[in-house]
Protein backbone atom coordinates (compact mmCIF):
# COMPACT_ATOMS: atom_id res chain seq x y z
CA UNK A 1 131.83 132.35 33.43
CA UNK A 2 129.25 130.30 35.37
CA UNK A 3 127.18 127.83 33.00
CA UNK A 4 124.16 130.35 33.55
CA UNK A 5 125.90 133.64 33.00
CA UNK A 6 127.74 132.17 29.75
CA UNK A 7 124.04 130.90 28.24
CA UNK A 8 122.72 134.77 28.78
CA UNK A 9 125.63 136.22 27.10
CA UNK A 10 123.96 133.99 23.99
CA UNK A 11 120.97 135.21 24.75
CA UNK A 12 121.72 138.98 25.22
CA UNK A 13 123.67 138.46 21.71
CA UNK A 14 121.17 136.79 20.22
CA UNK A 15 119.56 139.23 17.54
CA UNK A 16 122.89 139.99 16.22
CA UNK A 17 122.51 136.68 14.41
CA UNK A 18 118.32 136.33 14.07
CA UNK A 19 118.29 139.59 12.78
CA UNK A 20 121.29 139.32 10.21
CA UNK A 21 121.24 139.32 6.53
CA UNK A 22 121.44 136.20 4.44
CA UNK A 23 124.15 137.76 2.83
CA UNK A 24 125.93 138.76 6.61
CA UNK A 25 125.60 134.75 7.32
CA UNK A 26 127.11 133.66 4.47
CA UNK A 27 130.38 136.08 4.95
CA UNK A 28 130.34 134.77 8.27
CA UNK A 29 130.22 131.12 7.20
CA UNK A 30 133.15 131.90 4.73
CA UNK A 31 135.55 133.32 6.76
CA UNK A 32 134.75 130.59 9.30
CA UNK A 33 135.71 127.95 6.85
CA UNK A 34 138.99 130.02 5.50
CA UNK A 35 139.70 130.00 9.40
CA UNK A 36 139.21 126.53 9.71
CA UNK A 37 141.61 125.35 6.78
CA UNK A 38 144.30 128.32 8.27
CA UNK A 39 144.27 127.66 11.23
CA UNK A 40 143.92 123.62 11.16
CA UNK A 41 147.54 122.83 13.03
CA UNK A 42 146.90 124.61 15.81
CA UNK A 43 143.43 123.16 15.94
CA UNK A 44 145.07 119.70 15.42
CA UNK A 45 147.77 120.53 17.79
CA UNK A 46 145.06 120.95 20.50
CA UNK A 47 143.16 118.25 19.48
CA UNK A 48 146.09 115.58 19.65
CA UNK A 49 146.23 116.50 23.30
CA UNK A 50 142.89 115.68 24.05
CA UNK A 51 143.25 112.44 22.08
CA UNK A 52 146.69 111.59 23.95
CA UNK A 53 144.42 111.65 27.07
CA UNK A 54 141.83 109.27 25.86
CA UNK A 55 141.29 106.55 27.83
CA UNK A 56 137.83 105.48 26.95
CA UNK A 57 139.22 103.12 23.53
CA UNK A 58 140.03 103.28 19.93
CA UNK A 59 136.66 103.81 18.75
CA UNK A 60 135.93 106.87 20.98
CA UNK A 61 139.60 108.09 20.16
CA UNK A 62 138.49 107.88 16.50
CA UNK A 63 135.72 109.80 17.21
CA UNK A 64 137.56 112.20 18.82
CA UNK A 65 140.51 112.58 16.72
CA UNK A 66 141.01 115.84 14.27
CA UNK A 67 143.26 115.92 11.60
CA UNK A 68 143.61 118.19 8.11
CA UNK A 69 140.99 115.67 5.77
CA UNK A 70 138.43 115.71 8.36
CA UNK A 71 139.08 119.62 9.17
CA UNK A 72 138.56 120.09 5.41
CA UNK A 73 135.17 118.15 5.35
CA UNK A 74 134.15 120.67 8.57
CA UNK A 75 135.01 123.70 6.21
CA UNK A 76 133.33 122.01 3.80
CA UNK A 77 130.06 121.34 5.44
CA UNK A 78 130.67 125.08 6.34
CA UNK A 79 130.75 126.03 2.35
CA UNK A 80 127.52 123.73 1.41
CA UNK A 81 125.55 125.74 3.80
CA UNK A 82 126.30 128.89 1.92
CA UNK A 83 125.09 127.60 -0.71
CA UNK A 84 121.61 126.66 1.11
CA UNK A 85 118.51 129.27 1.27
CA UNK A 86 117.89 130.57 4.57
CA UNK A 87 114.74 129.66 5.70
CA UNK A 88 113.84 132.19 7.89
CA UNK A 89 111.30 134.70 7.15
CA UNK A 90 109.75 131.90 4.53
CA UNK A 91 106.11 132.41 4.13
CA UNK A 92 104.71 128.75 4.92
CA UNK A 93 100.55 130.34 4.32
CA UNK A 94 99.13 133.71 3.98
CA UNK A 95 95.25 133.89 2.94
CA UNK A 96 92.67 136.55 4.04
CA UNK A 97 90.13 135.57 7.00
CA UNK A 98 86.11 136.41 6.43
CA UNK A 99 86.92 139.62 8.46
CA UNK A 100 89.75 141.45 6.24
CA UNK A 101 92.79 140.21 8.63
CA UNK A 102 95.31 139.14 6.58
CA UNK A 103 97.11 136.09 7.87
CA UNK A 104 100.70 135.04 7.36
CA UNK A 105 102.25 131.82 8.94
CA UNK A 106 106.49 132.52 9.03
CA UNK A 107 109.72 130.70 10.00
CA UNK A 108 111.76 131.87 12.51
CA UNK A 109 114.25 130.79 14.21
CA UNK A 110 114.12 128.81 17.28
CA UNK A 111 115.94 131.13 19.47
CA UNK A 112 119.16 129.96 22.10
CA UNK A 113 119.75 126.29 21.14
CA UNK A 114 121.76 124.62 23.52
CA UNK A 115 123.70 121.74 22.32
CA UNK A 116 125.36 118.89 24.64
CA UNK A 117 127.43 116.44 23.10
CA UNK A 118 130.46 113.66 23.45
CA UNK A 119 133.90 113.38 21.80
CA UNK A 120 133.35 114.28 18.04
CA UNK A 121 134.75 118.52 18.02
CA UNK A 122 133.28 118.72 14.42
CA UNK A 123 129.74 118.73 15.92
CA UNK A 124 131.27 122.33 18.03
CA UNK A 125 131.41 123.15 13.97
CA UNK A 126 128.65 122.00 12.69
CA UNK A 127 126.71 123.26 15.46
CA UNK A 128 127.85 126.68 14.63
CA UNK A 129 127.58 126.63 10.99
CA UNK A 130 123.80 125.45 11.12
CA UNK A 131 123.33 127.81 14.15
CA UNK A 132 124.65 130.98 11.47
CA UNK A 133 122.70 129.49 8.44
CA UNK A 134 119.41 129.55 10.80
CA UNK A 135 119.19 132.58 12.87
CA UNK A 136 119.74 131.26 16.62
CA UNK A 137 122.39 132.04 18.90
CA UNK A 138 124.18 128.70 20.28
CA UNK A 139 125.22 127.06 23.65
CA UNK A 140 127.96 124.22 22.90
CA UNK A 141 128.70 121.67 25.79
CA UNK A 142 130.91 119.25 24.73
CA UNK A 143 132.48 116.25 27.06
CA UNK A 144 135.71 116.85 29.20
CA UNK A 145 137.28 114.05 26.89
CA UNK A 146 137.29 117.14 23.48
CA UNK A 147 137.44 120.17 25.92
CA UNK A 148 140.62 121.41 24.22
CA UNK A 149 139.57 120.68 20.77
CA UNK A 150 136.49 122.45 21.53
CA UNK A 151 137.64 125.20 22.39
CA UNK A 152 140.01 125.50 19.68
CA UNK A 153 137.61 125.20 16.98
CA UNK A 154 135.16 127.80 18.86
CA UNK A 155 137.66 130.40 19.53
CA UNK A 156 139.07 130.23 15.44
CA UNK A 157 135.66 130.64 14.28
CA UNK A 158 134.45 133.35 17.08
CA UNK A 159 138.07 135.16 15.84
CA UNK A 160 136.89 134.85 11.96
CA UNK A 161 133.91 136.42 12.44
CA UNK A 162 134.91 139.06 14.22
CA UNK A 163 137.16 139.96 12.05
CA UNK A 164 134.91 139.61 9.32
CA UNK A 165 133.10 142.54 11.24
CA UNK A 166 130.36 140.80 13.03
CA UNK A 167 129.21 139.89 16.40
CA UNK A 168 130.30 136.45 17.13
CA UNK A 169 128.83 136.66 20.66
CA UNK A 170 126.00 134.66 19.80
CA UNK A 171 128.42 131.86 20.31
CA UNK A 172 129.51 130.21 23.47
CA UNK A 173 130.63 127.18 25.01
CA UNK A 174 130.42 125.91 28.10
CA UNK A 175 133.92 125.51 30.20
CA UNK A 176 132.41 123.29 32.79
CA UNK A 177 132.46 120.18 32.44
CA UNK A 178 131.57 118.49 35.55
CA UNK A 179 128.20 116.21 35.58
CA UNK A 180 126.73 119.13 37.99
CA UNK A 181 127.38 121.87 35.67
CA UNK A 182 125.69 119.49 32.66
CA UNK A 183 122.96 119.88 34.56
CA UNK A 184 122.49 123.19 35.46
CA UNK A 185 122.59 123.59 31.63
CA UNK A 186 119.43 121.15 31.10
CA UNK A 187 117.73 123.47 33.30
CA UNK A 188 118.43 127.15 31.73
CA UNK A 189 114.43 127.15 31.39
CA UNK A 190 114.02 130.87 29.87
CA UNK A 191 116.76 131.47 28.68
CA UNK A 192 118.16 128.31 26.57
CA UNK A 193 115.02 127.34 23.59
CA UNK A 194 115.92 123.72 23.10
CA UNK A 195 118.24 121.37 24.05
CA UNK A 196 119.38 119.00 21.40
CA UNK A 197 121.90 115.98 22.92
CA UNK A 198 124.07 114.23 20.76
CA UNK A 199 126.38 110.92 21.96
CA UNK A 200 125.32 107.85 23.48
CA UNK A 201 122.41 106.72 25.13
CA UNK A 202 123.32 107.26 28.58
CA UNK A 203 124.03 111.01 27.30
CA UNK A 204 120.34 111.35 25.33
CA UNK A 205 118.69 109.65 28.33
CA UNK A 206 119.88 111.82 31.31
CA UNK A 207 118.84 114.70 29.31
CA UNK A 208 115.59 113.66 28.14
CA UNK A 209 114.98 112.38 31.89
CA UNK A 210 116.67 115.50 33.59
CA UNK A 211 116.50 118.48 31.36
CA UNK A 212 113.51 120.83 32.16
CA UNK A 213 114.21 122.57 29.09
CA UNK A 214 112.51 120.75 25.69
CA UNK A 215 114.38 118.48 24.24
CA UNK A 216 114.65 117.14 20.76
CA UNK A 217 115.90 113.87 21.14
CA UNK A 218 118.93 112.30 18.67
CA UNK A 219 118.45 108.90 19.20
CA UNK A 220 121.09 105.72 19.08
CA UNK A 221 121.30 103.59 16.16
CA UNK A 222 120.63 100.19 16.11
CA UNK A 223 120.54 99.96 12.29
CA UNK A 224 119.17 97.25 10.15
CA UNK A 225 120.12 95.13 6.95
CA UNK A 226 117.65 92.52 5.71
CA UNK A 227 118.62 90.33 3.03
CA UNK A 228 115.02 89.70 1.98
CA UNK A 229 114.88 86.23 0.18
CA UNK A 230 115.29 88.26 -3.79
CA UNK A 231 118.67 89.76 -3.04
CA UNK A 232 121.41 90.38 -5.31
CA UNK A 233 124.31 89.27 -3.22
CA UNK A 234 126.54 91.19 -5.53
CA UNK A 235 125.11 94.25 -4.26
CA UNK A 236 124.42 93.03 -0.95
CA UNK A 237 127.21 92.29 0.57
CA UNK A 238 129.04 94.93 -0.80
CA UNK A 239 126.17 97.45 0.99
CA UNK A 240 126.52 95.41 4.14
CA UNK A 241 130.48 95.95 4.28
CA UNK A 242 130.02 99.55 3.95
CA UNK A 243 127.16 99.76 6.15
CA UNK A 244 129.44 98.35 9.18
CA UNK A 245 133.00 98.80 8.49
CA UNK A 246 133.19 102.12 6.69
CA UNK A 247 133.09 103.66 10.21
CA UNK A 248 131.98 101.76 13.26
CA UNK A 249 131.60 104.32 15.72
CA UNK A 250 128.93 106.46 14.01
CA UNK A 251 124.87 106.32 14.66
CA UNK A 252 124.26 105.49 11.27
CA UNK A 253 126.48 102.53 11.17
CA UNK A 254 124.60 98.54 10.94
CA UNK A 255 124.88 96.63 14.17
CA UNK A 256 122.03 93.75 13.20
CA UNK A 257 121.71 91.69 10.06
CA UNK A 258 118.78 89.86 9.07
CA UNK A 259 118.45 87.52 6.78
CA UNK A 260 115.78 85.43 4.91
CA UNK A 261 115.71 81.63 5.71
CA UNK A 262 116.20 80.77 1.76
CA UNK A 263 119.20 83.69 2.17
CA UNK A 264 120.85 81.65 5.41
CA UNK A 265 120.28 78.38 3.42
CA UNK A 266 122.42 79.33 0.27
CA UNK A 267 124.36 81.90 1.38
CA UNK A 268 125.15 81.71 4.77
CA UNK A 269 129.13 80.79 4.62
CA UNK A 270 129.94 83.62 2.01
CA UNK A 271 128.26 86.73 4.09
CA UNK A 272 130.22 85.28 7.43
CA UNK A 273 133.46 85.12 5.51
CA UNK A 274 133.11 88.78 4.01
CA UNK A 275 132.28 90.17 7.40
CA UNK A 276 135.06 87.83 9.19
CA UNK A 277 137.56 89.57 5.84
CA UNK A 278 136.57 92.99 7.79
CA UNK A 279 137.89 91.55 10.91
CA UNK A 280 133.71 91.33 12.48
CA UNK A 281 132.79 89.97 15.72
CA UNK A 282 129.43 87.98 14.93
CA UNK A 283 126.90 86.29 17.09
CA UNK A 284 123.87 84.79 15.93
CA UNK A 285 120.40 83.11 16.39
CA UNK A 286 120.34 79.01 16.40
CA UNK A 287 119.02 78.88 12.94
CA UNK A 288 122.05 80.58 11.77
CA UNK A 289 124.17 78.33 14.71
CA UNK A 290 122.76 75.09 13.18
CA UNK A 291 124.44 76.14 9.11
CA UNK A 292 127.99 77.19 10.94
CA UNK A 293 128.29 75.99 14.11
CA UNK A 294 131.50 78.30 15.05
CA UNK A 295 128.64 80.95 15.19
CA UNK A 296 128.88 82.65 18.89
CA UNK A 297 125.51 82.61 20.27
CA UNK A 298 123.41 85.69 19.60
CA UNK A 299 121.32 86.71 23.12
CA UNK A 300 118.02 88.76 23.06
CA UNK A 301 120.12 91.82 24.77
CA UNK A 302 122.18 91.73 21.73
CA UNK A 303 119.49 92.43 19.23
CA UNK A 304 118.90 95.72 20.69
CA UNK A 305 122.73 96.66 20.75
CA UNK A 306 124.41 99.48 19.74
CA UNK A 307 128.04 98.25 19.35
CA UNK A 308 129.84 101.14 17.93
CA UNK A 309 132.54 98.49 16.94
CA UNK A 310 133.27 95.49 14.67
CA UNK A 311 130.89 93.53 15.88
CA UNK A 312 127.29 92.75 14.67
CA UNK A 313 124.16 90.27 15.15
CA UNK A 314 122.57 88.03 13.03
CA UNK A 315 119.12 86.45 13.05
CA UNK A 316 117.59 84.36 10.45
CA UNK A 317 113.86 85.27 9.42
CA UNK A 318 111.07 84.28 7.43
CA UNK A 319 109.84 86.37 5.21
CA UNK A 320 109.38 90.55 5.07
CA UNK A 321 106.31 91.05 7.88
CA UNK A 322 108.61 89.08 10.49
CA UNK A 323 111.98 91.28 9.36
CA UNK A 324 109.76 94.44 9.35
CA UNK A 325 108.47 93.17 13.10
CA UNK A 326 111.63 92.54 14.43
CA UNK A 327 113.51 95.79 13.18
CA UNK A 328 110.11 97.74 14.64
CA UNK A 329 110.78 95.92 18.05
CA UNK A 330 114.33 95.86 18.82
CA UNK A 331 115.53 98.56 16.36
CA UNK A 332 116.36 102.63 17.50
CA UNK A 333 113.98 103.99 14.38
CA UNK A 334 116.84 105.35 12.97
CA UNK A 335 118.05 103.47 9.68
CA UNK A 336 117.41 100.28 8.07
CA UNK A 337 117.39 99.12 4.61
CA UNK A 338 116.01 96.20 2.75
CA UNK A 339 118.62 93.98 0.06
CA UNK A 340 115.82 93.15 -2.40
CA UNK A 341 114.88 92.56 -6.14
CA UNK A 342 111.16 92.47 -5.74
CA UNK A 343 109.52 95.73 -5.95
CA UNK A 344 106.85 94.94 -3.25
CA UNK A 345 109.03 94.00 -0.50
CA UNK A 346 110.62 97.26 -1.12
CA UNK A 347 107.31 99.09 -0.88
CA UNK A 348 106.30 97.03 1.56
CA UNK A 349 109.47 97.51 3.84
CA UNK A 350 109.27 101.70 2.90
CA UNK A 351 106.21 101.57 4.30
CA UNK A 352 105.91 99.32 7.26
CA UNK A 353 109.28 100.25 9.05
CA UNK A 354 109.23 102.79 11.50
CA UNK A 355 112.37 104.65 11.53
CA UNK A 356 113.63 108.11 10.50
CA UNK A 357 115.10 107.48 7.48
CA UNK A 358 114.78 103.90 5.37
CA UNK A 359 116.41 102.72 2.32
CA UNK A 360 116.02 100.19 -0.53
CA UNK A 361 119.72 98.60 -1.61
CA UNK A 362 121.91 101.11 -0.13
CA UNK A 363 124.09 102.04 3.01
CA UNK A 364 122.50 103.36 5.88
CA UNK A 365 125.67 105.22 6.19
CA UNK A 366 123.83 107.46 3.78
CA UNK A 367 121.74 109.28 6.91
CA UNK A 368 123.75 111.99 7.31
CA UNK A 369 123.38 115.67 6.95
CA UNK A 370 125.81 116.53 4.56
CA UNK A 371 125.01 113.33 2.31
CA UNK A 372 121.06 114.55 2.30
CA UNK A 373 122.43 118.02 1.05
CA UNK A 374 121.46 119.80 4.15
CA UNK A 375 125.39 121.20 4.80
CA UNK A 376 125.93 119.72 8.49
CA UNK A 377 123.20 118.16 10.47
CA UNK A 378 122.46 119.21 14.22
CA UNK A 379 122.00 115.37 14.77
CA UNK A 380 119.73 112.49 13.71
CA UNK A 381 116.23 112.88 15.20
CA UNK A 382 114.36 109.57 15.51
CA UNK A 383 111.34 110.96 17.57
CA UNK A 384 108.21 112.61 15.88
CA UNK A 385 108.45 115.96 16.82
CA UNK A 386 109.20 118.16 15.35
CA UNK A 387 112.04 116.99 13.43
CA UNK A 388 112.65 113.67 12.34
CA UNK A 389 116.33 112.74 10.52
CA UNK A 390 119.50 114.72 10.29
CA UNK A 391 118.28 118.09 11.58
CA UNK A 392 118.93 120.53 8.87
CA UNK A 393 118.05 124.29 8.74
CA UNK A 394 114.29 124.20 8.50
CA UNK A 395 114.26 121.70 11.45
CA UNK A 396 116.14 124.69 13.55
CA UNK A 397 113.29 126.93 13.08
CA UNK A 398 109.83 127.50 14.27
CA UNK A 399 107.35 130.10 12.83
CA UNK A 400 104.85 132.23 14.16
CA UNK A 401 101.94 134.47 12.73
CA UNK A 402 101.68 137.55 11.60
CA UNK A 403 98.43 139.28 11.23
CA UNK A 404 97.57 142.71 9.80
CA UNK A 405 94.45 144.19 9.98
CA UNK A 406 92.82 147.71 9.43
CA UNK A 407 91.08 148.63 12.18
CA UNK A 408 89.44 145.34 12.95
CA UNK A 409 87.47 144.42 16.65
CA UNK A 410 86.32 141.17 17.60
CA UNK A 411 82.88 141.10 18.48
């Protein structure tokens, strides 16, 4: 099918999801995740080809690579959503106007969502699981690079829930994978809702420059750790190592530390040698050059890096307002925490930082969909509307108003 005919298909099939049953979406999420865990070495058998023909690196190749733990979390995520309330049909407001109307604000869902995406084949999950658990028919377009893997994983759920009974039409994925047919896609105005990218930032930038459709933009993440000048190292560093080395090649992983001037002073040597244990790349500001001289030099283009490795920046700073001004400048507004013992820093860094999601001594590994209790996540919004943060159920619906009268004109 051409890219156009295969995003009507979801849109023909669309109510036999926004009109389904709570009950009907949770079957359908079961024997999706039963499918999953069944049929997991012959999605693993597809998948290993598609990693075999990585060329792009180890990092991307982890990203892309499927095997039965991380097939277990997808079925997982899958399971946690059954356990979720459906939000559609909610009644956000219902009051009576001066003329008798009764008014009732509702969720529903936000229609075809078309998602386009890089490497990772649980997001072709995910994507589906959320798309069930919230009432909208789905367009997947992953990269050429998981094109195998997708499909796999699409074609044992689609089986699943038709044999569970249902309509699994509501479901498609896009076969082309050529940068012309990406396009087309950005421009299904009509027909496709919302366009939600999820990758790199060369990926979220062509579509939020290209796509004619609206787009909720999941942004890159330059993510933050301040050592403000009260820090318990013995938490610290601990939160730091996690923060970069638990997995490098995810959004929510820290690519800049900062740290206090008294911090640098004291502690300098034993926060280099825990991230050199790790096997970390690190470049840093002069301040930082002047205490260990073996420092690589940190350049302005590297405070606003995403690395997606083992590799990070650090920048010596003084005090909480010039951390909170730097992260604000050269950060993504996606994650950042604050190392601290005093209880107005913390406030003050809560407050003052502008990102989606901001933490007081912990991992901003933590920014993830599952870990928030929201089952999967269509992504990490870090704009402003209308969903900010992993993109749970409620951010995958709209609502509109319903208004019942008795007879009532305007006059």
């Amino acid at each position: 099918m051409t890219v156009k005919e295969t995003c009507l298909k979801a849109k023909e099939n669309l109510t036999a999801i926004s009109l389904a049953s709570e009950e009907d979406m949770n079957k359908m999420l079961a024997a999706a995740a039963a499918a999953l865990r069944e049929q997991a070495p012959l999605i693993i058998a597809e998948n290993a080809k598609d990693v075999q023909n990585c060329t792009r690196g180890a990092q991307f190749a982890d990203r892309l690579m499927l095997d039965e733990k991380r097939i277990d979390g997808i079925a997982e995520g899958l399971e946690q959503l059954i356990k979720l309330h459906c939000p559609v049909g909610e009644v956000l407001e219902e009051r009576t106007l001066y003329n008798g109307l009764l008014l009732r604000r509702v969720r529903v869902p936000l229609g075809v969502l078309g998602i386009i995406y890089e490497a990772r084949p649980n997001v072709t999950a995910d994507a589906i699981g959320l798309s069930i658990k919230s009432g909208n028919a789905v367009v997947l377009r992953g990269s050429k690079d998981a094109i195998l893997s997708n499909r796999a994983v699409t074609k044992v759920i689609k089986d699943a829930i038709r044999a569970a009974g249902y309509n699994p039409e509501f479901i498609q994925l896009i076969e082309d994978t050529t940068h012309e047919g990406a396009t087309q896609f950005m421009r299904m105005n009509g027909i496709v809702d919302v366009l939600i990218p999820r990758g790199g930032a060369g990926l979220i930038r062509n579509a939020v420059e290209n796509a004619t459709v609206p787009v909720i933009e999941t942004g890159t993440g330059n993510c933050h750790v301040y050592f403000e000048k009260s820090a318990d190292l013995s938490k610290g560093i601990p939160i730091l190592i996690n923060a970069k080395t638990q997995r490098t090649s995810v959004c929510n992983a820290c690519e800049s530390l900062l740290l206090d001037s008294e911090i640098a002073e004291k502690h300098l040597a034993q926060i280099v040698s825990a991230l050199r244990d790790k096997n970390v790349e690190i470049v840093a500001c002069e301040e930082c050059r002047k205490i260990l001289p073996d420092l690589a030099p940190a350049t302005e283009e590297d405070y606003y890096k995403e690395y997606l490795d083992l590799k990070i920046s650090v920048k010596v700073v003084h005090g909480v307002d010039e951390a909170i001004a730097h992260i604000n400048k050269y950060g993504t507004h996606h994650s950042d925490s604050i190392i601290t013992e005093d209880k107005a820093a913390a406030e003050k860094f809560l407050n003052e930082v502008d990102s989606a999601a901001v933490y007081v001594n912990a991992s901003t590994r933590f920014t993830d969909g599952f870990q928030f209790g929201l089952g999967a996540e269509m992504g990490i919004s870090t704009q402003k509307l209308h969903a900010r943060g992993p993109m749970g159920l409620k951010e995958l619906t709209s609502y509109k108003y319903q208004v019942v009268g008795n007879g009532q004109i305007r006059n």
